[in-house]
PDB file of N, CA and C in Angstrom:
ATOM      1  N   UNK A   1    -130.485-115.982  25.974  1.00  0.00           N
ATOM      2  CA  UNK A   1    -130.158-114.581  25.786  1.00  0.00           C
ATOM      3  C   UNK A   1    -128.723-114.478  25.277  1.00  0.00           C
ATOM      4  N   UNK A   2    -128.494-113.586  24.240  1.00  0.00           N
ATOM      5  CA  UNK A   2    -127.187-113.426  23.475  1.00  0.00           C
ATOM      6  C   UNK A   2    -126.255-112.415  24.108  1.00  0.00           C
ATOM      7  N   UNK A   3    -125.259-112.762  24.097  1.00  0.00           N
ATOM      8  CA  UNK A   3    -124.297-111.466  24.804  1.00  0.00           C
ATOM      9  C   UNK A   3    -124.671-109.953  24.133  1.00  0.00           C
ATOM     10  N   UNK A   4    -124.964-110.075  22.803  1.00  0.00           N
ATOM     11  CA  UNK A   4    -125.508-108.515  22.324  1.00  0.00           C
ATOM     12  C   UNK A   4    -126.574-107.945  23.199  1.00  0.00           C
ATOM     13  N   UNK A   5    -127.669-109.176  23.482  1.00  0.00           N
ATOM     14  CA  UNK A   5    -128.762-108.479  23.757  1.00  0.00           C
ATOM     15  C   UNK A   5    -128.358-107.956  25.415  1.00  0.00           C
ATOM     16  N   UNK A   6    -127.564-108.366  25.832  1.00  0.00           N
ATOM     17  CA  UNK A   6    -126.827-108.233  27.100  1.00  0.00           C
ATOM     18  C   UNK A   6    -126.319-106.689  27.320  1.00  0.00           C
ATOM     19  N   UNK A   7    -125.709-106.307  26.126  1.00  0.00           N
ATOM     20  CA  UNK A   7    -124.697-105.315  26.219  1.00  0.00           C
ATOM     21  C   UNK A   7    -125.348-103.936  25.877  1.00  0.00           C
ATOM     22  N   UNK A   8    -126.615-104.170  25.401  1.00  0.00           N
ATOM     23  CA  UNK A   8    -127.374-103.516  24.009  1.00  0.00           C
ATOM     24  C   UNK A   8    -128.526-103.247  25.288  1.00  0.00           C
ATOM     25  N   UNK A   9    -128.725-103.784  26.390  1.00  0.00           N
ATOM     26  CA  UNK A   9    -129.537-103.763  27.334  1.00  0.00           C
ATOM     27  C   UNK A   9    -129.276-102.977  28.393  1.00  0.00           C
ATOM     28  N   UNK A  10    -127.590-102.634  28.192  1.00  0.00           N
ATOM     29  CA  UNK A  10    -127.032-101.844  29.672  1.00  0.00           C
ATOM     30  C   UNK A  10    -127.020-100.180  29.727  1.00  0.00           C
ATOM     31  N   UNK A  11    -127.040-100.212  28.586  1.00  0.00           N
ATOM     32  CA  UNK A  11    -127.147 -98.219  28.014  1.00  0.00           C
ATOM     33  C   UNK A  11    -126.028 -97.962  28.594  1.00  0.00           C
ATOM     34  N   UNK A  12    -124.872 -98.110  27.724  1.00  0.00           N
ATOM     35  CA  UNK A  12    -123.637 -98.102  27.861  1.00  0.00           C
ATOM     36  C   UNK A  12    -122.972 -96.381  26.896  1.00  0.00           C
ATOM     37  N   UNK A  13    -124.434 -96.147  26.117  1.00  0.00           N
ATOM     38  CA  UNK A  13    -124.281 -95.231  25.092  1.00  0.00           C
ATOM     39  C   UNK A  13    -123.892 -94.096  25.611  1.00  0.00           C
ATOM     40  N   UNK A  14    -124.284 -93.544  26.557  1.00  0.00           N
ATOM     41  CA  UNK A  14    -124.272 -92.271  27.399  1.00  0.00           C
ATOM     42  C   UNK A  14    -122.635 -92.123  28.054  1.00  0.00           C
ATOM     43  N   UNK A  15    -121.403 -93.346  27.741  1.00  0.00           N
ATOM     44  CA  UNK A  15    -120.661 -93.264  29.126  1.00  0.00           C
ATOM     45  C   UNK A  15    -119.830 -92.483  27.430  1.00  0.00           C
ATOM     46  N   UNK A  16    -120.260 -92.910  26.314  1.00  0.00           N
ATOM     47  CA  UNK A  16    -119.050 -92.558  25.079  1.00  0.00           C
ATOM     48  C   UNK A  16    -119.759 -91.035  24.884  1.00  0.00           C
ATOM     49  N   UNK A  17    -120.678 -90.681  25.512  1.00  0.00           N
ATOM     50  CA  UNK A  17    -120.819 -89.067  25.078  1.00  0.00           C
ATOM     51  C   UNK A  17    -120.199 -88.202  26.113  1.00  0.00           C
ATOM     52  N   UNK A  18    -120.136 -89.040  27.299  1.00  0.00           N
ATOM     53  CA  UNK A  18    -119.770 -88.113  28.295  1.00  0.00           C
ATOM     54  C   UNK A  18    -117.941 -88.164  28.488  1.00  0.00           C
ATOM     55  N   UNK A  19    -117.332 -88.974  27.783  1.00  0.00           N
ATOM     56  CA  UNK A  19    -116.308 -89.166  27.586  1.00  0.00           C
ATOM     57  C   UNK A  19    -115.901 -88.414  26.514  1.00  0.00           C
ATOM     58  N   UNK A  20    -116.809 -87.940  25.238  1.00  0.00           N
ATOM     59  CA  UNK A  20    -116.341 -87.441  24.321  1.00  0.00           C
ATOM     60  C   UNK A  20    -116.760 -85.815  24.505  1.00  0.00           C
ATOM     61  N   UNK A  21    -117.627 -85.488  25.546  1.00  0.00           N
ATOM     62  CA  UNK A  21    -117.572 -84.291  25.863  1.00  0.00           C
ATOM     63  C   UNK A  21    -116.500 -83.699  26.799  1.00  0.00           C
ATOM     64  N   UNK A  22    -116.211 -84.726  27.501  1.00  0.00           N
ATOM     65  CA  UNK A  22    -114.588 -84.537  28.662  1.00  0.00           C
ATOM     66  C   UNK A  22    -113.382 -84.486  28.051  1.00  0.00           C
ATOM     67  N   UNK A  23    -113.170 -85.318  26.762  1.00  0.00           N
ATOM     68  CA  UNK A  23    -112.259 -84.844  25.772  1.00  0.00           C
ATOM     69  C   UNK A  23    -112.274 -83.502  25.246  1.00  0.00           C
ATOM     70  N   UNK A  24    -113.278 -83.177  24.816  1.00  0.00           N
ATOM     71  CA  UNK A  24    -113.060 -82.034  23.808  1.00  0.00           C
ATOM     72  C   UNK A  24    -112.993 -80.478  24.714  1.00  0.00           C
ATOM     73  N   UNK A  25    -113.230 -81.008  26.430  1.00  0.00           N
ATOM     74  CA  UNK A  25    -113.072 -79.893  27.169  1.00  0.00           C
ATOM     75  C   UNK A  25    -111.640 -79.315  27.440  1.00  0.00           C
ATOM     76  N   UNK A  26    -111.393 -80.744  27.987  1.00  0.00           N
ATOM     77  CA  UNK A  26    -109.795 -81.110  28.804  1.00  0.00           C
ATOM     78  C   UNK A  26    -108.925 -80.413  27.073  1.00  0.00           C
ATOM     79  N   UNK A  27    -109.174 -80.711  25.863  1.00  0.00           N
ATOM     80  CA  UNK A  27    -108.845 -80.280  24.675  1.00  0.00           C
ATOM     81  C   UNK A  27    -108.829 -78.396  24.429  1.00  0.00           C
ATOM     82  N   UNK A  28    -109.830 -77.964  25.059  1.00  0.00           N
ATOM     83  CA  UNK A  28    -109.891 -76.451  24.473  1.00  0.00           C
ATOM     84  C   UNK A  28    -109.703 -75.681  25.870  1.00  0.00           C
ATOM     85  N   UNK A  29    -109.484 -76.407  27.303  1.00  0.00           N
ATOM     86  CA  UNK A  29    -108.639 -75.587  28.274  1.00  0.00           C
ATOM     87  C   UNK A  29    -107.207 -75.585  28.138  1.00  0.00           C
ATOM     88  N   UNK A  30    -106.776 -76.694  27.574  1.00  0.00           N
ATOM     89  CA  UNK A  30    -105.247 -76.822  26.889  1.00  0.00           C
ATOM     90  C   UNK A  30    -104.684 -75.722  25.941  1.00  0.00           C
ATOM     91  N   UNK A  31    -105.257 -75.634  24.575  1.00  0.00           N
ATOM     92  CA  UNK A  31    -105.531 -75.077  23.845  1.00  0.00           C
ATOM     93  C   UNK A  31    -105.599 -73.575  24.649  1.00  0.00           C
ATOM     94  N   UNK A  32    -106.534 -73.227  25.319  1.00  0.00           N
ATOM     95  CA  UNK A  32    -106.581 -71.469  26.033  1.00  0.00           C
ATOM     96  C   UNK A  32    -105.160 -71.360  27.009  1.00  0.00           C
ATOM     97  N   UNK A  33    -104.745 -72.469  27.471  1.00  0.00           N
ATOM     98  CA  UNK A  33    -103.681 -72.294  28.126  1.00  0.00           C
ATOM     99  C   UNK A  33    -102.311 -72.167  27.602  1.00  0.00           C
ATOM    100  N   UNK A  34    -102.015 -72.660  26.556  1.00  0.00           N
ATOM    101  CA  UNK A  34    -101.226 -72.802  25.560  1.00  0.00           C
ATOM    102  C   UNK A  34    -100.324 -71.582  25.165  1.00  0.00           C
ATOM    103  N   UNK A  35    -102.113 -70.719  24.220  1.00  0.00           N
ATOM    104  CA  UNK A  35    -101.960 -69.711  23.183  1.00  0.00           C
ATOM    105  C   UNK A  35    -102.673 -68.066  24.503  1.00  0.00           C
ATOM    106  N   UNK A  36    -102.190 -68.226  25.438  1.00  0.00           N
ATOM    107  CA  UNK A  36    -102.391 -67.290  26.401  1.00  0.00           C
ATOM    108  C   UNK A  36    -101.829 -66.662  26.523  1.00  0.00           C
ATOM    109  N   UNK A  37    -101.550 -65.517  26.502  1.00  0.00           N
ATOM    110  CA  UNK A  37    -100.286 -64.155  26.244  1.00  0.00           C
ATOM    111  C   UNK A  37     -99.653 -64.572  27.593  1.00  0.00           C
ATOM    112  N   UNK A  38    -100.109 -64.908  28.592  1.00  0.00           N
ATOM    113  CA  UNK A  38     -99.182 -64.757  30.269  1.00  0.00           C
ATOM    114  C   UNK A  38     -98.086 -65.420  29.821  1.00  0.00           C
ATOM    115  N   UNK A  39     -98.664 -66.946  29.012  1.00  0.00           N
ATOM    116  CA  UNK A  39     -97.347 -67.898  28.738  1.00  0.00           C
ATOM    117  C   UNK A  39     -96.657 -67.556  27.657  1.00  0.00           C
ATOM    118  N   UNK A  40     -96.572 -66.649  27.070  1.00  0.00           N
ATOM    119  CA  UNK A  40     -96.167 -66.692  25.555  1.00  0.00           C
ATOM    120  C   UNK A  40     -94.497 -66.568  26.400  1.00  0.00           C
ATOM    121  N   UNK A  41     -93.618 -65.998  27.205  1.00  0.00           N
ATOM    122  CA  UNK A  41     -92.543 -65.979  27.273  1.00  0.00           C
ATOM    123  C   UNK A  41     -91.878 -67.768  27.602  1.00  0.00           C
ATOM    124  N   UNK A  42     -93.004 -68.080  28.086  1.00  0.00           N
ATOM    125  CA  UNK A  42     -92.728 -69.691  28.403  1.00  0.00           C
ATOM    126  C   UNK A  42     -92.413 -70.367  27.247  1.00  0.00           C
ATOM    127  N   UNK A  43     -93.274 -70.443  26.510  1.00  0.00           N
ATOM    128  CA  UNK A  43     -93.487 -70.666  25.228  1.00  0.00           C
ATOM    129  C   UNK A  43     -92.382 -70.630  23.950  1.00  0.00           C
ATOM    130  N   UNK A  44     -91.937 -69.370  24.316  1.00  0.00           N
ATOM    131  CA  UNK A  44     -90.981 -69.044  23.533  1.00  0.00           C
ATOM    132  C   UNK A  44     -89.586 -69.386  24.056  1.00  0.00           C
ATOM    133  N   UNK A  45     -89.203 -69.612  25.447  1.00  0.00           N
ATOM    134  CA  UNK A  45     -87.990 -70.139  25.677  1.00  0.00           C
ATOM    135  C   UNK A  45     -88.388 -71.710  25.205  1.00  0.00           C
ATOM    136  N   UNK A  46     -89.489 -72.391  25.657  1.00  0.00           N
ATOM    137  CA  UNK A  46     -89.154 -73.555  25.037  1.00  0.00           C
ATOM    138  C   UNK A  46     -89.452 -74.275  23.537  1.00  0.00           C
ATOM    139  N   UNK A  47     -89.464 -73.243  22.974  1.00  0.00           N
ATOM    140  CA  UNK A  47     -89.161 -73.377  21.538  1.00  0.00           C
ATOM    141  C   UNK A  47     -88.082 -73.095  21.013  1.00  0.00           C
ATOM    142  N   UNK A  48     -86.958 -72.130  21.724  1.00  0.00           N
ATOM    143  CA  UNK A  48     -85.803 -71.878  21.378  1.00  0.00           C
ATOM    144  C   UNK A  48     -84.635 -72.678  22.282  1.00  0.00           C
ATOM    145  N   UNK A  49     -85.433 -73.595  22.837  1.00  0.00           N
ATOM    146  CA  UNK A  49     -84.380 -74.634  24.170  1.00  0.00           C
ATOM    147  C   UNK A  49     -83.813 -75.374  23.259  1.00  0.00           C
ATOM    148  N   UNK A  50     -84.209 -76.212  21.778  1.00  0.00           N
ATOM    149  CA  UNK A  50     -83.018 -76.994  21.338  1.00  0.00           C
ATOM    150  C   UNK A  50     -81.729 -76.209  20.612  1.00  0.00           C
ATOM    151  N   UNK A  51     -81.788 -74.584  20.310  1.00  0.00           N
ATOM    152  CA  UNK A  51     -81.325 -74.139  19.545  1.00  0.00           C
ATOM    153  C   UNK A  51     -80.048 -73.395  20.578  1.00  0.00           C
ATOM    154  N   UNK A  52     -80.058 -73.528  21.845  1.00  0.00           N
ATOM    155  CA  UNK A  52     -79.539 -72.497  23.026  1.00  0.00           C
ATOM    156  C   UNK A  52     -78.298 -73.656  23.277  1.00  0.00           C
ATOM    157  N   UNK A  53     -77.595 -73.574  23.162  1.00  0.00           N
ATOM    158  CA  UNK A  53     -76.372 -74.980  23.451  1.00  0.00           C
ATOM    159  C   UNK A  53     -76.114 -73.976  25.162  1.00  0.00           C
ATOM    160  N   UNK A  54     -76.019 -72.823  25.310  1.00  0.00           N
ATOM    161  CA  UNK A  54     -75.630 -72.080  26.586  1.00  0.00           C
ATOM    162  C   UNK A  54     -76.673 -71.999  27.591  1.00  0.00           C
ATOM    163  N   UNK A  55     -77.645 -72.543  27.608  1.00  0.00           N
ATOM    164  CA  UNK A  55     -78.830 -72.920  28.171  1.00  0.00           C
ATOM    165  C   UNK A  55     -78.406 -73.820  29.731  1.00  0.00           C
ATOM    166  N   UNK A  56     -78.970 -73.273  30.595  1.00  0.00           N
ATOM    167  CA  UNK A  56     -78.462 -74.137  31.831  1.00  0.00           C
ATOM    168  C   UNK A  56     -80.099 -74.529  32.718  1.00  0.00           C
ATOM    169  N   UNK A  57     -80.232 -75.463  32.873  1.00  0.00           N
ATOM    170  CA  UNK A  57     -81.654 -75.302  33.949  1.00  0.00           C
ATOM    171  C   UNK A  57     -81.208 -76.457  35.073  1.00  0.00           C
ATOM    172  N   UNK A  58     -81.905 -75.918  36.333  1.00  0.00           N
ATOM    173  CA  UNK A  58     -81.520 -75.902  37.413  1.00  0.00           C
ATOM    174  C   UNK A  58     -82.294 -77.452  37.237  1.00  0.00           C
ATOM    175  N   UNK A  59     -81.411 -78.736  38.347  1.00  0.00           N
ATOM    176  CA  UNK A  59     -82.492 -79.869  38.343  1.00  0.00           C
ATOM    177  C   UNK A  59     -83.216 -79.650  38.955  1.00  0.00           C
ATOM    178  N   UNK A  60     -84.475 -80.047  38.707  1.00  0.00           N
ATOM    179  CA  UNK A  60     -85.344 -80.574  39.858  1.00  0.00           C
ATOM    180  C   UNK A  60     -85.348 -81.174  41.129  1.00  0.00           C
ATOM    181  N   UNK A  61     -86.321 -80.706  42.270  1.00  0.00           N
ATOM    182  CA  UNK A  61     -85.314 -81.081  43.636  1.00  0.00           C
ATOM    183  C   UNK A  61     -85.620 -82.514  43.869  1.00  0.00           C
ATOM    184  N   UNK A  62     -84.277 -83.354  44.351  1.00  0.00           N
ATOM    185  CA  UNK A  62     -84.394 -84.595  44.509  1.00  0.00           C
ATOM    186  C   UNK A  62     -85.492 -84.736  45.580  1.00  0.00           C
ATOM    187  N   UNK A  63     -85.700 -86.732  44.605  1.00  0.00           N
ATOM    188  CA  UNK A  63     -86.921 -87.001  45.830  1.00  0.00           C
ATOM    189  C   UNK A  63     -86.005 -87.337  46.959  1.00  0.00           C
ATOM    190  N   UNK A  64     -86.586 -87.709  47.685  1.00  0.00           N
ATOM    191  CA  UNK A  64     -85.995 -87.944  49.538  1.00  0.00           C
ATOM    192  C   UNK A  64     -85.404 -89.472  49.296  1.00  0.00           C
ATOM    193  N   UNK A  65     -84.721 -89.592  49.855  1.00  0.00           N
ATOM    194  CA  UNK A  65     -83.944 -91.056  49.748  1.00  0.00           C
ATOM    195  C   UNK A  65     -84.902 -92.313  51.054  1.00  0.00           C
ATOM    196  N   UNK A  66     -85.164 -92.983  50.328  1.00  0.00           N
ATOM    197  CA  UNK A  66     -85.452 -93.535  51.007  1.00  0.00           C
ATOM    198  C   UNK A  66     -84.758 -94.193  52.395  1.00  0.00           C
ATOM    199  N   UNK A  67     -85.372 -94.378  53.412  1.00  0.00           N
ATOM    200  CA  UNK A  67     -84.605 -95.202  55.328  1.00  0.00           C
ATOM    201  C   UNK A  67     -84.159 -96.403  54.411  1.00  0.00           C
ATOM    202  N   UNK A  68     -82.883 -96.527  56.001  1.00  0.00           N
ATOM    203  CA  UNK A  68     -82.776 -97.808  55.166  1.00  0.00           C
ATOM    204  C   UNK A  68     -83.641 -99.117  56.723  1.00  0.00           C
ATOM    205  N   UNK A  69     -85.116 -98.308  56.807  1.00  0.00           N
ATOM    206  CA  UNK A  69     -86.234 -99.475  57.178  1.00  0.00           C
ATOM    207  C   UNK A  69     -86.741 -99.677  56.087  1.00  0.00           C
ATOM    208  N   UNK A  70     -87.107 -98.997  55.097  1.00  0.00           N
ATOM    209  CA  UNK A  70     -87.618 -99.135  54.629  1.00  0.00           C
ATOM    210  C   UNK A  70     -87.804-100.700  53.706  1.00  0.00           C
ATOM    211  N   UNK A  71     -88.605-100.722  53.082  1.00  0.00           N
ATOM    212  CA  UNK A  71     -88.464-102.558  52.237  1.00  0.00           C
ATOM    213  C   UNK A  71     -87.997-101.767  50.922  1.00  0.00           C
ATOM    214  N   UNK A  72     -87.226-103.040  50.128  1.00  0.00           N
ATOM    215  CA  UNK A  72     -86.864-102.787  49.397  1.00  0.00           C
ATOM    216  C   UNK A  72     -87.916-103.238  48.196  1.00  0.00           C
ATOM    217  N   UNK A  73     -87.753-101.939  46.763  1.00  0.00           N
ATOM    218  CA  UNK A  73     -88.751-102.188  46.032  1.00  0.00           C
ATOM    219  C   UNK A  73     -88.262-102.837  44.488  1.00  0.00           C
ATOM    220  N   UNK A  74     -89.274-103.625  44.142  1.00  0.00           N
ATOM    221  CA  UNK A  74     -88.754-104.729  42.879  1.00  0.00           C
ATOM    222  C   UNK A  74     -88.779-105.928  43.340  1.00  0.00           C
ATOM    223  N   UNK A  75     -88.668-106.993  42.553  1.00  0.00           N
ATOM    224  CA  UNK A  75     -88.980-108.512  42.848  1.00  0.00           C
ATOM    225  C   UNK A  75     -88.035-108.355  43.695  1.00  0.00           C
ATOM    226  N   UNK A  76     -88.259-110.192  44.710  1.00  0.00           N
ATOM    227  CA  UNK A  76     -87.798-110.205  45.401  1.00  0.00           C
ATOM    228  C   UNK A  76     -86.802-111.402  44.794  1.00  0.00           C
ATOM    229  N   UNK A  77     -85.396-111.402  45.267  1.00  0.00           N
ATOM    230  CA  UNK A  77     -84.612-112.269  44.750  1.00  0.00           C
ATOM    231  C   UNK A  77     -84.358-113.569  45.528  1.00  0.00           C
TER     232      UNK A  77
END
């Protein structure tokens, strides 16, 4: 038995439709979310964010610092 007839045997066909129907969904809720009047003010500050040099945004809140029980992360030396 040949690896084709192997692969050609598993009905593998169905996983690329259901993948290409989950694309084109995840694609046109994007798309409605996008071009949605609620966001249009969103939208429009961040299209005018490279042009604003007086532009200030608040950071994001730090993550938590890690204990120092904690292990340390990255190879080990």
């Amino acid at each position: 038995m040949r690896l084709t007839d192997i692969m050609s045997s598993m009905g593998l066909a169905g996983w690329t439709v259901t993948a290409m129907v989950l694309f084109i969904l995840v694609y046109v809720v994007q798309a409605l979310w996008t071009f949605s009047p609620r966001n249009r003010e969103l939208m429009a500050r961040g299209a005018n964010m490279p042009l604003d040099d007086d532009l200030r945004v608040a950071p994001a809140q730090a993550l938590p610092t890690p204990s120092q029980d904690s292990r340390p992360v990255g190879p080990a030396n």
